[in-house]
N, C-alpha and C. Protein backbone atom coordinates (compact mmCIF):
# COMPACT_ATOMS: atom_id res chain seq x y z
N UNK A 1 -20.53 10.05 -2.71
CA UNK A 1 -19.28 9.80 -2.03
C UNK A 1 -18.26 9.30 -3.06
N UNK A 2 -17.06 9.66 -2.94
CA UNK A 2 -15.61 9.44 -3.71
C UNK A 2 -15.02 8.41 -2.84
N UNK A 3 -15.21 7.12 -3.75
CA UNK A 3 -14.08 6.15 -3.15
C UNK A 3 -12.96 5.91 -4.11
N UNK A 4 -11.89 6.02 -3.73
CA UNK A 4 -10.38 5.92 -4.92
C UNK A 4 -9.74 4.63 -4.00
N UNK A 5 -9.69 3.48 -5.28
CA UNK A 5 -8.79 2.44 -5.05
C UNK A 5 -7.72 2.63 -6.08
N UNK A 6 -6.69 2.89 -5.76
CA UNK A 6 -5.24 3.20 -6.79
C UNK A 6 -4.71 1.60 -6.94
N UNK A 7 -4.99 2.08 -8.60
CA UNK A 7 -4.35 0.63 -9.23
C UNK A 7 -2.76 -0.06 -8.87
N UNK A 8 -2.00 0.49 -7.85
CA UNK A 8 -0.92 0.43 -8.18
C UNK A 8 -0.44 -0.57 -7.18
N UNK A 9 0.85 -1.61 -7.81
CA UNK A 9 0.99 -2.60 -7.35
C UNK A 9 1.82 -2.67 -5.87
N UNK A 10 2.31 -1.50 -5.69
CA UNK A 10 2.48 -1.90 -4.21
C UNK A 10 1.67 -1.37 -3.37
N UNK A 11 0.78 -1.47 -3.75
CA UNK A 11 -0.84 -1.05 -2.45
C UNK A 11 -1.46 -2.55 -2.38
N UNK A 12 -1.51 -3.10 -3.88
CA UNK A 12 -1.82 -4.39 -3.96
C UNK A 12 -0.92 -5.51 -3.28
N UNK A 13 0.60 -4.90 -3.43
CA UNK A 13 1.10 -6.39 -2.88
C UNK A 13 0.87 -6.53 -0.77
N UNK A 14 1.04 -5.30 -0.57
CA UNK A 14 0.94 -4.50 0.83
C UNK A 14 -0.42 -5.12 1.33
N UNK A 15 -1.71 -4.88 0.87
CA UNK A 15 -2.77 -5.42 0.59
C UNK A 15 -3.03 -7.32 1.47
N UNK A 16 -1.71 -7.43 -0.18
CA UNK A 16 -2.17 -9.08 0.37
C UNK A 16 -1.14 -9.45 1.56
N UNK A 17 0.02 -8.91 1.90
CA UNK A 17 0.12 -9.03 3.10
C UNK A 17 -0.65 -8.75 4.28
N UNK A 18 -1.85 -8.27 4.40
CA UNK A 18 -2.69 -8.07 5.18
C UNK A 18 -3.08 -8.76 5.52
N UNK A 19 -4.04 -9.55 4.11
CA UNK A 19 -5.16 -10.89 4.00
C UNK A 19 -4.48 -11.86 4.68
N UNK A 20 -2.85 -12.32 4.44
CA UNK A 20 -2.71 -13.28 4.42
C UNK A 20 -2.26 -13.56 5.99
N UNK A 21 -3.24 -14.79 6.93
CA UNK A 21 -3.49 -15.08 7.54
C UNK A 21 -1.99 -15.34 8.32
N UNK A 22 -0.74 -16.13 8.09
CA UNK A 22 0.47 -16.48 8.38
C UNK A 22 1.48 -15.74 8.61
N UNK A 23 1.05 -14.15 7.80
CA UNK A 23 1.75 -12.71 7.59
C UNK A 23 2.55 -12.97 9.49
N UNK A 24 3.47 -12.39 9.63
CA UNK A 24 4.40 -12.19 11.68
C UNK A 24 3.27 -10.83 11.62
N UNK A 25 3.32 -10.29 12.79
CA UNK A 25 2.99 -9.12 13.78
C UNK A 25 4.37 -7.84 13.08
N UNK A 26 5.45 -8.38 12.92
CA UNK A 26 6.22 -7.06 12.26
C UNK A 26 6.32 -6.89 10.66
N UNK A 27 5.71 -7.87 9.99
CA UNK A 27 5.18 -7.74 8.86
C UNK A 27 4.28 -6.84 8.40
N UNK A 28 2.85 -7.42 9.07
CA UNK A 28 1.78 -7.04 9.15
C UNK A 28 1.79 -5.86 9.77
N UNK A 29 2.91 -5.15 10.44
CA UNK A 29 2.49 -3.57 11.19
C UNK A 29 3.29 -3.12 9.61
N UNK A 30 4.18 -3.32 8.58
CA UNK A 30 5.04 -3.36 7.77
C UNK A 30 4.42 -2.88 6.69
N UNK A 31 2.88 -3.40 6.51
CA UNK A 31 2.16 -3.71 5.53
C UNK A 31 0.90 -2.28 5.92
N UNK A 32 1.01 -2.01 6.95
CA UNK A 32 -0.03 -1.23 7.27
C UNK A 32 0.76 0.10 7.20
N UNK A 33 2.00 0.25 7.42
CA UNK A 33 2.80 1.57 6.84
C UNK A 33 2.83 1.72 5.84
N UNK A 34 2.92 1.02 5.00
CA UNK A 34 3.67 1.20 3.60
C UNK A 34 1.98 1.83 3.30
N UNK A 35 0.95 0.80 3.47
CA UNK A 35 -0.23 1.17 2.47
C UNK A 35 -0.72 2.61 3.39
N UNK A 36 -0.55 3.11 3.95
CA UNK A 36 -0.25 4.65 4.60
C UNK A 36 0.20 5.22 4.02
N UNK A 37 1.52 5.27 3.62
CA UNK A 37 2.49 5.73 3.33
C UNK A 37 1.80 5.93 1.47
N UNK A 38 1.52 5.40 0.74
CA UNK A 38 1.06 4.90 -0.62
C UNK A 38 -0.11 5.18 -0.48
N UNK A 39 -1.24 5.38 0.15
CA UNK A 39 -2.46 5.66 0.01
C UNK A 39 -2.63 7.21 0.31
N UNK A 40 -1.82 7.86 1.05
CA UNK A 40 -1.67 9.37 1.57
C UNK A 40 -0.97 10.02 -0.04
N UNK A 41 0.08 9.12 -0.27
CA UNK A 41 0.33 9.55 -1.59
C UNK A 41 -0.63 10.13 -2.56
N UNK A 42 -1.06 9.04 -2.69
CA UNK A 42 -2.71 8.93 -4.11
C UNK A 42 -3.86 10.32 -3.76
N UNK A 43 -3.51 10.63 -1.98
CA UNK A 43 -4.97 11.00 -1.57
C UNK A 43 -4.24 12.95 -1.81
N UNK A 44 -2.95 13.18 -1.68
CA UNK A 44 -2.64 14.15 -1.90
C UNK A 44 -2.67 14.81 -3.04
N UNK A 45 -2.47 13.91 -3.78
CA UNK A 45 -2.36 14.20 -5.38
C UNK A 45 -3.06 14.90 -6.18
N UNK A 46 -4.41 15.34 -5.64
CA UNK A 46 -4.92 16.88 -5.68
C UNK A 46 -5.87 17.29 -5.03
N UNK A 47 -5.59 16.82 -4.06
CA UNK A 47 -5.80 17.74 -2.46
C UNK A 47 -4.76 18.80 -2.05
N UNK A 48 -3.68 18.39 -2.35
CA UNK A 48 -2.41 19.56 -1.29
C UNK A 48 -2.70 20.62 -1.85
N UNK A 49 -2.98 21.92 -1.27
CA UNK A 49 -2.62 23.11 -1.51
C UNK A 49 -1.29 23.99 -2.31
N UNK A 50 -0.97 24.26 -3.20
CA UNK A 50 0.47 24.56 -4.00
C UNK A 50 0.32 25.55 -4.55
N UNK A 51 1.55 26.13 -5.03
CA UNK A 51 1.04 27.81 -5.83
C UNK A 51 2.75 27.31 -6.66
N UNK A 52 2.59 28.30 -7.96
CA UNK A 52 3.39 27.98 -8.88
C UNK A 52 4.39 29.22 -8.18
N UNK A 53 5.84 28.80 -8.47
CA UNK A 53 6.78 29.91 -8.31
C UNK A 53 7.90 30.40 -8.87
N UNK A 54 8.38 31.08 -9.22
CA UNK A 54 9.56 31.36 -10.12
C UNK A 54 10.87 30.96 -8.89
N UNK A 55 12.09 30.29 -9.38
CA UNK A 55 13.09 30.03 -8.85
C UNK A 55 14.41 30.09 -9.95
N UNK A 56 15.39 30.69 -9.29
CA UNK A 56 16.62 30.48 -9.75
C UNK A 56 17.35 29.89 -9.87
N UNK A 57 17.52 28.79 -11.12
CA UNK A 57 18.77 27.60 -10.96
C UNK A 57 20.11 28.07 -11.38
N UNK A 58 20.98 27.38 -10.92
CA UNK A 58 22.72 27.98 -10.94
C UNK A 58 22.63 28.58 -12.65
N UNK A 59 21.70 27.98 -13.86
CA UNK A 59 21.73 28.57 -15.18
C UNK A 59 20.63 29.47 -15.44
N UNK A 60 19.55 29.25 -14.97
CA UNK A 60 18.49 30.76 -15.52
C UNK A 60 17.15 30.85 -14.59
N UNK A 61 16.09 31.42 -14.76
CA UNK A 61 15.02 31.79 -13.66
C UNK A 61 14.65 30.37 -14.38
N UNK A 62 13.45 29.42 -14.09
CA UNK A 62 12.48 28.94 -14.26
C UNK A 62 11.45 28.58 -13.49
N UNK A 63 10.15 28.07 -13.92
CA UNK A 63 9.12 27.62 -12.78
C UNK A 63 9.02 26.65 -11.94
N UNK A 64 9.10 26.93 -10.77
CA UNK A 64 8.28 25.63 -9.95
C UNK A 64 7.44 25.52 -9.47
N UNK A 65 6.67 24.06 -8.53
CA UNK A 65 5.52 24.07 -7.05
C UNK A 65 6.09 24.19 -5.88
N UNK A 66 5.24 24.70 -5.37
CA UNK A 66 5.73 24.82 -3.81
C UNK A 66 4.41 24.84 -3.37
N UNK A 67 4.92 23.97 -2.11
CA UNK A 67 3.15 23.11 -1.33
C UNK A 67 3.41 24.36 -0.19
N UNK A 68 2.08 25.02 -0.25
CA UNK A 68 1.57 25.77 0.51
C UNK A 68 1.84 25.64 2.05
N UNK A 69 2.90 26.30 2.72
CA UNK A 69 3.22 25.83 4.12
C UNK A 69 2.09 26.78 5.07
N UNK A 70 1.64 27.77 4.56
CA UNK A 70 0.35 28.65 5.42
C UNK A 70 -0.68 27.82 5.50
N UNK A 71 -1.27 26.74 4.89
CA UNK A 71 -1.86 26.04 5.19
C UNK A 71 -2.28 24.74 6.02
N UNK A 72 -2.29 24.99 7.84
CA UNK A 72 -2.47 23.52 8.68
C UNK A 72 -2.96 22.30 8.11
N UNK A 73 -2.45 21.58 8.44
CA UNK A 73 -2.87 20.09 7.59
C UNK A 73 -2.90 19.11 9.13
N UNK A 74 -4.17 18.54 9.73
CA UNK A 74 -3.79 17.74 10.88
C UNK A 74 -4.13 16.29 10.59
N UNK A 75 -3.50 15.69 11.08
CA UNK A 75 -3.60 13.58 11.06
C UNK A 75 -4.28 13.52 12.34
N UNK A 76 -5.68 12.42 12.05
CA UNK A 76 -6.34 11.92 13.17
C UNK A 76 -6.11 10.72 12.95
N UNK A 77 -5.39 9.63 13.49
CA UNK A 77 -5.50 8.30 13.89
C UNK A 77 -6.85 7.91 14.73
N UNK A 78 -7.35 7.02 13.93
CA UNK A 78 -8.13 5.88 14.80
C UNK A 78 -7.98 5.17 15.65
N UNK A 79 -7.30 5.45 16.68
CA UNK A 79 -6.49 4.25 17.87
C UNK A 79 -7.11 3.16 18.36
N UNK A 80 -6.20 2.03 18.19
CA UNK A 80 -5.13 1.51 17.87
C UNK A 80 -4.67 1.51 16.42
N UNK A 81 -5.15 1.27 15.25
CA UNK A 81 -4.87 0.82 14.23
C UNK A 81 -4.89 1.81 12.95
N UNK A 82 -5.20 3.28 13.58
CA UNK A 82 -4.91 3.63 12.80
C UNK A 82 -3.52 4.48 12.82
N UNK A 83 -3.12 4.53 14.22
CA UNK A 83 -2.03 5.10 14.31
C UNK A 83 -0.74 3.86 13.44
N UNK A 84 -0.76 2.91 13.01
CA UNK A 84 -0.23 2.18 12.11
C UNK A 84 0.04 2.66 10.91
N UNK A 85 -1.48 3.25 9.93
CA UNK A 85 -1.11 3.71 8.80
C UNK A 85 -0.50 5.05 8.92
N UNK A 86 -0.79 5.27 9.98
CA UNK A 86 -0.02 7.22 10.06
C UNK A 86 1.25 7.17 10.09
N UNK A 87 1.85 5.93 10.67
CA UNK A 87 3.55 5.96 10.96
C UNK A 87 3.90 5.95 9.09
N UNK A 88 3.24 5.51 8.39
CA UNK A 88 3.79 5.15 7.07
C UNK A 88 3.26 6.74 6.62
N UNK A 89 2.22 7.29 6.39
CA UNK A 89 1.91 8.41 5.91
C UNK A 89 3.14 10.06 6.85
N UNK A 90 3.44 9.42 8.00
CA UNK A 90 4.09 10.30 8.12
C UNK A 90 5.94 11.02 7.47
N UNK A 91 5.88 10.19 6.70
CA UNK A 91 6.84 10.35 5.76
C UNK A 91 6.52 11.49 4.94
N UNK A 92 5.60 11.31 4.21
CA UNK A 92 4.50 11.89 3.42
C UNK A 92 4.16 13.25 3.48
N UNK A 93 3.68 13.14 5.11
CA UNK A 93 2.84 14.29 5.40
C UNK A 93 4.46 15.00 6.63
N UNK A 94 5.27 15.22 6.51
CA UNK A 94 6.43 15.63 7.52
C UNK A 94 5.97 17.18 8.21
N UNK A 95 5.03 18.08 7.81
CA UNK A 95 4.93 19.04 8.85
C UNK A 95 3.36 18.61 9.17
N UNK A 96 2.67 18.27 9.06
CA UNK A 96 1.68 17.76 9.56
C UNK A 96 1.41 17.32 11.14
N UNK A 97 0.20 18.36 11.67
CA UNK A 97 -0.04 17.85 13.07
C UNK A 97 -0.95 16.60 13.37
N UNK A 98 0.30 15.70 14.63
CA UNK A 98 -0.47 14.62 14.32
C UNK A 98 -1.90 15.01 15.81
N UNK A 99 -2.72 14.31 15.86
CA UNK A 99 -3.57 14.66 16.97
C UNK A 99 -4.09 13.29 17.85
N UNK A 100 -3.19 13.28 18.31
CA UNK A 100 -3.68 11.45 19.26
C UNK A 100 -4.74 11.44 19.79
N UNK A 101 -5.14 12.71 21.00
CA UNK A 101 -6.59 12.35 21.31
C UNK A 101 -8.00 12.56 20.79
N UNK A 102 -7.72 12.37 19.43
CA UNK A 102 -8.89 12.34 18.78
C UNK A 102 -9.29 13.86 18.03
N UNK A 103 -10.17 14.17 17.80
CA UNK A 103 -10.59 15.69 16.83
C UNK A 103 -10.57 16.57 18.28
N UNK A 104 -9.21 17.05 17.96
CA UNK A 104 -9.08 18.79 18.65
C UNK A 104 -10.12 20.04 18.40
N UNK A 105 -10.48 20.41 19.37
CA UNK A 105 -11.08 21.87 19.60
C UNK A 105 -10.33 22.89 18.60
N UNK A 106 -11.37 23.62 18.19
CA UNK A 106 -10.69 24.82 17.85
C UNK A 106 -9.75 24.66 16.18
N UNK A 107 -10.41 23.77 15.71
CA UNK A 107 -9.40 23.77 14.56
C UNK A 107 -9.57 24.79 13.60
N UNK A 108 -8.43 25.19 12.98
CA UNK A 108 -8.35 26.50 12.31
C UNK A 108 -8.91 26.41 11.07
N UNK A 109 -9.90 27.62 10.43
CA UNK A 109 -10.90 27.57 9.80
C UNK A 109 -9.98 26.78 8.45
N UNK A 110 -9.20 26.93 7.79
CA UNK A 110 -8.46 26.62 6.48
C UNK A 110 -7.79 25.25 6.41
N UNK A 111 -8.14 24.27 7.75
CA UNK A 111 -7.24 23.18 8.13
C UNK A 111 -7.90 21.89 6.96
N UNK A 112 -6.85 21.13 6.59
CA UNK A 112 -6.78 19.95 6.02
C UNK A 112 -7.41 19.18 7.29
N UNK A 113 -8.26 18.28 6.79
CA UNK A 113 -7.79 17.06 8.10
C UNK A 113 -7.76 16.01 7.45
N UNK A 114 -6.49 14.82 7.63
CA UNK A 114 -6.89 13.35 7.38
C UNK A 114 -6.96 12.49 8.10
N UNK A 115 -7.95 11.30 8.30
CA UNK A 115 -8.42 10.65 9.01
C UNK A 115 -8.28 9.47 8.66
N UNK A 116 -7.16 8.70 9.69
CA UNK A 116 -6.77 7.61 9.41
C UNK A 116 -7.21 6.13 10.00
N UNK A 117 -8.04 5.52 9.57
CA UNK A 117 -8.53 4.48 10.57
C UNK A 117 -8.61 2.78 9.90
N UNK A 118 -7.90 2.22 10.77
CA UNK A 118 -7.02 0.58 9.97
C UNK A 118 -7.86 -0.08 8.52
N UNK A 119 -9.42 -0.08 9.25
CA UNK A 119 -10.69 -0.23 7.88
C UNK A 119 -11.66 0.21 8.51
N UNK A 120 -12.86 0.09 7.19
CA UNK A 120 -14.08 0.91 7.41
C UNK A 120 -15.16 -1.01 7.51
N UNK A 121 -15.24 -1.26 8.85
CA UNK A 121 -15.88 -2.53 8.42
C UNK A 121 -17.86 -1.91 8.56
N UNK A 122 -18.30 -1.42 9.99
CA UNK A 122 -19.88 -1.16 9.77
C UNK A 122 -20.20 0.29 9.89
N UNK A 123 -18.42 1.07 9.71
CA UNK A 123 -18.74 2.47 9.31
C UNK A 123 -18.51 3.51 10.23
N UNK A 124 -19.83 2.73 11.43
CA UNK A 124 -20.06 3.65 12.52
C UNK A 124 -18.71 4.33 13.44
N UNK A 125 -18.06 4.01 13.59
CA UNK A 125 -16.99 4.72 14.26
C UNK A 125 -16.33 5.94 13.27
N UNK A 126 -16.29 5.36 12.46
CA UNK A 126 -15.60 6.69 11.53
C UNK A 126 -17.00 7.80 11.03
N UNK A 127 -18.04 7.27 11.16
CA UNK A 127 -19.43 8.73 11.26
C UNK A 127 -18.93 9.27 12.18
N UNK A 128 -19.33 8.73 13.49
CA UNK A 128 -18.85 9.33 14.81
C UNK A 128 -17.91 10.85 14.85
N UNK A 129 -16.52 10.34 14.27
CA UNK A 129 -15.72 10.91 14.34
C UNK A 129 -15.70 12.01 12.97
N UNK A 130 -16.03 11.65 12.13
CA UNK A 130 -16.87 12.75 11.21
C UNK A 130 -17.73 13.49 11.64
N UNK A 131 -18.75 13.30 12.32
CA UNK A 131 -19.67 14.02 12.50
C UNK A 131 -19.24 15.28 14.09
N UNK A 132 -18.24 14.44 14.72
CA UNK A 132 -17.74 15.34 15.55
C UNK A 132 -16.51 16.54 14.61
N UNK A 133 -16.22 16.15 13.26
CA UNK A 133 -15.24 17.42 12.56
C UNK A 133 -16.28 18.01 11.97
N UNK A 134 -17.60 17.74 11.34
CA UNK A 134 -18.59 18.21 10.76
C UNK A 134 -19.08 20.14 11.82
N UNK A 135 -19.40 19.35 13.79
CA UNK A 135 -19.68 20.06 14.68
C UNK A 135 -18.24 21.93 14.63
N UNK A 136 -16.96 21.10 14.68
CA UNK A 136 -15.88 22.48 14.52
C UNK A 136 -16.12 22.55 13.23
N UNK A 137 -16.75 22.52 11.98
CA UNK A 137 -16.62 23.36 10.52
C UNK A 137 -16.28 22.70 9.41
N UNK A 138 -15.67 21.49 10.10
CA UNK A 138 -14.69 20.90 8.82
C UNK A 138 -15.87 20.00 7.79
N UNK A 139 -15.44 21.02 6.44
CA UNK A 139 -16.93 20.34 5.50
C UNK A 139 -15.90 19.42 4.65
N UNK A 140 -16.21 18.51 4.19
CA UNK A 140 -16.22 17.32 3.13
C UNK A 140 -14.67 18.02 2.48
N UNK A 141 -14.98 18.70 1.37
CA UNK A 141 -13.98 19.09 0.63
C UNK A 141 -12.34 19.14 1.19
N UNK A 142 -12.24 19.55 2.94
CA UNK A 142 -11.23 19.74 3.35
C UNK A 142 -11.03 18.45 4.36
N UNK A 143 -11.33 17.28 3.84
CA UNK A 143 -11.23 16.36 4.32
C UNK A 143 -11.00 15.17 3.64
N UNK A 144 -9.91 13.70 4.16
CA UNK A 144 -9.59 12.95 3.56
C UNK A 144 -9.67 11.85 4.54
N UNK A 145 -10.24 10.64 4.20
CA UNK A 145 -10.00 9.55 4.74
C UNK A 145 -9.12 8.62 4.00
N UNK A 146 -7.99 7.92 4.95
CA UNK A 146 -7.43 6.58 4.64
C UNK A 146 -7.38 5.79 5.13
N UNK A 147 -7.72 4.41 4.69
CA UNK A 147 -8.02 3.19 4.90
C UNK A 147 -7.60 2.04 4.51
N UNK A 148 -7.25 0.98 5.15
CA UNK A 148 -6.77 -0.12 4.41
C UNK A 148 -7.48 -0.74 3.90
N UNK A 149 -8.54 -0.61 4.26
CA UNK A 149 -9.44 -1.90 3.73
C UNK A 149 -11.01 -1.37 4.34
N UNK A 150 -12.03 -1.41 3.40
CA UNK A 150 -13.70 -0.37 3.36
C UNK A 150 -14.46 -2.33 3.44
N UNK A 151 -15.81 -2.06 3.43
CA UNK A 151 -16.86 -3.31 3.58
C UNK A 151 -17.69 -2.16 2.57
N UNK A 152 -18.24 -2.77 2.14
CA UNK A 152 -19.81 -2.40 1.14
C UNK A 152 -20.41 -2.39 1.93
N UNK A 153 -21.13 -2.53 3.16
CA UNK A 153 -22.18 -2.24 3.99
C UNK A 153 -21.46 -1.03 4.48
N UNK A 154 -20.41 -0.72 5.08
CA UNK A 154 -19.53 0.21 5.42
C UNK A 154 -19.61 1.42 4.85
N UNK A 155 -19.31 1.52 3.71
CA UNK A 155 -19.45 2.51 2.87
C UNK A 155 -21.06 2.70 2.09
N UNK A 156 -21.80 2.28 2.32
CA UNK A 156 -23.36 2.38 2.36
C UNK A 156 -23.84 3.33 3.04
N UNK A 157 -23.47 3.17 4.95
CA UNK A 157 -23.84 4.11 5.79
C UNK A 157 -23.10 5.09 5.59
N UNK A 158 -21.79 5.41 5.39
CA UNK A 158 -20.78 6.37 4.91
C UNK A 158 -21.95 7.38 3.70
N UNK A 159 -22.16 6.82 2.64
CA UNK A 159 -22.39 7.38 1.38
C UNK A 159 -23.35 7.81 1.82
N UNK A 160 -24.69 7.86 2.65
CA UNK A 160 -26.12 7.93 2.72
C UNK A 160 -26.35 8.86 3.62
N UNK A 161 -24.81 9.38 4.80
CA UNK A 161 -25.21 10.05 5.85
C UNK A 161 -24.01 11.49 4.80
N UNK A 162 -22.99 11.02 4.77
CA UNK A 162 -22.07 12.04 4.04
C UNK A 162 -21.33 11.93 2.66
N UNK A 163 -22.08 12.32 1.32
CA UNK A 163 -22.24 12.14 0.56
C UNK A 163 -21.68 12.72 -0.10
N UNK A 164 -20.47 13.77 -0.01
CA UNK A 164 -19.27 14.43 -0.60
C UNK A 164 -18.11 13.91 0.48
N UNK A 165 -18.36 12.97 1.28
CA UNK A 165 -17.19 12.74 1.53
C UNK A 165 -15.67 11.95 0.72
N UNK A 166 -14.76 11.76 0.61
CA UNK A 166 -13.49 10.87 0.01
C UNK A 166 -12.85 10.14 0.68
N UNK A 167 -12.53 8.72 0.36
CA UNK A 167 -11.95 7.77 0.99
C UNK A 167 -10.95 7.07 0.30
N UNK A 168 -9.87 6.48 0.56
CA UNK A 168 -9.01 6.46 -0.23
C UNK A 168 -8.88 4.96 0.45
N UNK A 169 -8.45 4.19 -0.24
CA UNK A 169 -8.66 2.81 0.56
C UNK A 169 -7.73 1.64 -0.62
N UNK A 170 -7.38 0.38 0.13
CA UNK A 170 -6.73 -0.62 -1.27
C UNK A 170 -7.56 -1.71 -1.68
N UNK A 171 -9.06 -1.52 -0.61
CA UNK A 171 -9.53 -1.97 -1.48
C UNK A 171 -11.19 -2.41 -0.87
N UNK A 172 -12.11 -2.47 -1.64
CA UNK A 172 -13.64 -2.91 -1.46
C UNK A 172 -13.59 -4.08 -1.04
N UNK A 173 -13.97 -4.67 0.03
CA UNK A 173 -14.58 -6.03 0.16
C UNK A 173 -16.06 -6.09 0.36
N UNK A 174 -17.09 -7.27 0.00
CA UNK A 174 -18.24 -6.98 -0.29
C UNK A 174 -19.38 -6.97 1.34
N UNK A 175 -18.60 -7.73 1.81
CA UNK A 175 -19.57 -8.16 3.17
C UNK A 175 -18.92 -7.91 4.67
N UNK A 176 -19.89 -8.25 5.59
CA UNK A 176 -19.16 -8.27 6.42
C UNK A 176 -19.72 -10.11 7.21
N UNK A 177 -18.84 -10.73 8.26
CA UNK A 177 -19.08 -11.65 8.41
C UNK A 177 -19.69 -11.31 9.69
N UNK A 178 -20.50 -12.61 10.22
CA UNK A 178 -21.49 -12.60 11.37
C UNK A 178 -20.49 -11.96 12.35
N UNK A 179 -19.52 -11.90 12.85
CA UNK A 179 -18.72 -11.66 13.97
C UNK A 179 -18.57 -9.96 13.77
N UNK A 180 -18.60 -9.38 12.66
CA UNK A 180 -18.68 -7.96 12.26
C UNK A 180 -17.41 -7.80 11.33
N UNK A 181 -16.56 -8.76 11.88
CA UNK A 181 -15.42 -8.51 10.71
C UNK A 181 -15.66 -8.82 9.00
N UNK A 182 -14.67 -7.60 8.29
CA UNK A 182 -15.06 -7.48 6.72
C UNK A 182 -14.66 -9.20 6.51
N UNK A 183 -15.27 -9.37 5.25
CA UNK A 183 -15.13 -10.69 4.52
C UNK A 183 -14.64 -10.48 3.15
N UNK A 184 -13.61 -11.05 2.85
CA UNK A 184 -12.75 -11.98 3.46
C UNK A 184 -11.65 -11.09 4.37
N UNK A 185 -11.75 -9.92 3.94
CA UNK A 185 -10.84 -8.97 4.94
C UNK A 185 -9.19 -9.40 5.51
N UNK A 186 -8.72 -8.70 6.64
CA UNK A 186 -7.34 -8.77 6.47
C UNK A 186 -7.22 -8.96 8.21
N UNK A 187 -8.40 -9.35 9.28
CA UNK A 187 -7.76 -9.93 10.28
C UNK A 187 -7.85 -8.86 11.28
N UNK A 188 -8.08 -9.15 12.70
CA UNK A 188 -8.51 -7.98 13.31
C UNK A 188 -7.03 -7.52 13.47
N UNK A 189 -7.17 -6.30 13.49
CA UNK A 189 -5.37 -5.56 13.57
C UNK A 189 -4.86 -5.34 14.57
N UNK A 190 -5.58 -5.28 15.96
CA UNK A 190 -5.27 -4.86 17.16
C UNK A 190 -4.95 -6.80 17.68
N UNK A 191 -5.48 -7.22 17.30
CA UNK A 191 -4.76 -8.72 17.82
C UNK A 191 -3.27 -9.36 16.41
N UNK A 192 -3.40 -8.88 15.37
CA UNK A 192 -2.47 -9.26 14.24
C UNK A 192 -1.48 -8.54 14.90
N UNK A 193 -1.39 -7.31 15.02
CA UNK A 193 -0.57 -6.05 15.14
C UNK A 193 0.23 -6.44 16.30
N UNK A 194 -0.60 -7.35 17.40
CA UNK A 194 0.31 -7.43 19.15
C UNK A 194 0.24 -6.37 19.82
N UNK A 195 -0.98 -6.01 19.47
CA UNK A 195 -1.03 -4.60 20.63
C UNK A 195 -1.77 -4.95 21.73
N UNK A 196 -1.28 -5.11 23.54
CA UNK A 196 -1.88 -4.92 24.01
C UNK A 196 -1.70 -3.72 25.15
């Protein structure tokens, strides 16, 4: 399994607005866009589909990229919390289908999918929902997870059941605490966030 933590400092500062316990509810939803928004970045960066093309500037032909628009690309939110990081990735991802009720039927054989869910604390929900894109076709390679925040027990069951999968995350924490939440982690999100 491919886990990518991107060194870069506004994933980190985004990050510790998470942790930090005092963070408001419009902060903290603030903090969960941006690292969306910045982690979809990192996770595209050679994943997107592109083909080189010749273009004409007002002075002579030269080359460019152009991101492959024949290619479906769909966003699965984890609801509640992961539809948080998607509002920030949807900048990012602008023709991208988003899919609220979960992994759609029928997805088209060539489709991207990314799978967005707030963190990975004992895993199991995000197998689940893997293993239901595994059932329509979707193998490893055409697939991306983002995350705010992974557990080492988390990514244990992750690595052991799907083992070419990629996760893109800001960051490893080592445990999880008796209550199930990661340690020291960033706070349950559906009560931080004010969602009821």
């Amino acid at each position: 399994m491919r886990v990518v933590v991107p060194p870069h400092p506004l994933i980190a500062h985004w990050l510790t607005m998470l942790r930090n316990a005092s963070t408001p509810p419009p902060l903290y939803a603030t903090g969960f866009e941006e690292l969306g928004r910045w982690l979809t970045y990192e996770a595209l960066r050679d994943w997107l589909p592109h083909r080189r093309e010749a273009v004409m500037t007002h002075q002579s032909e030269t080359e460019g990229t152009v991101v492959e628009s024949g290619v479906p690309l769909l966003a699965i939110p984890l609801l509640p919390g992961g539809l948080a990081l998607w509002q920030g990735a949807r900048r990012v991802l602008p023709s991208s289908q988003l899919c609220l009720k979960g992994v759609p039927e029928n997805i088209d054989r060539n489709a991207g999918v990314i799978v967005f869910v707030d963190q990975i604390a004992s895993g199991v929900r995000l197998l689940n929902t893997i293993e239901l894109l595994k059932k329509q076709g979707i193998e490893a390679r055409r697939l991306r997870v983002i995350t705010a925040l992974t557990s080492t027990p988390g990514l244990q069951l992750l690595g052991e059941t799907l083992p070419d999968l990629t996760i893109h995350t800001a960051c490893i924490d080592p445990e999880l605490a008796e209550n199930g939440q990661i340690n020291p982690g960033i706070g349950d999100p559906i009560e931080r966030l004010d969602i009821h």
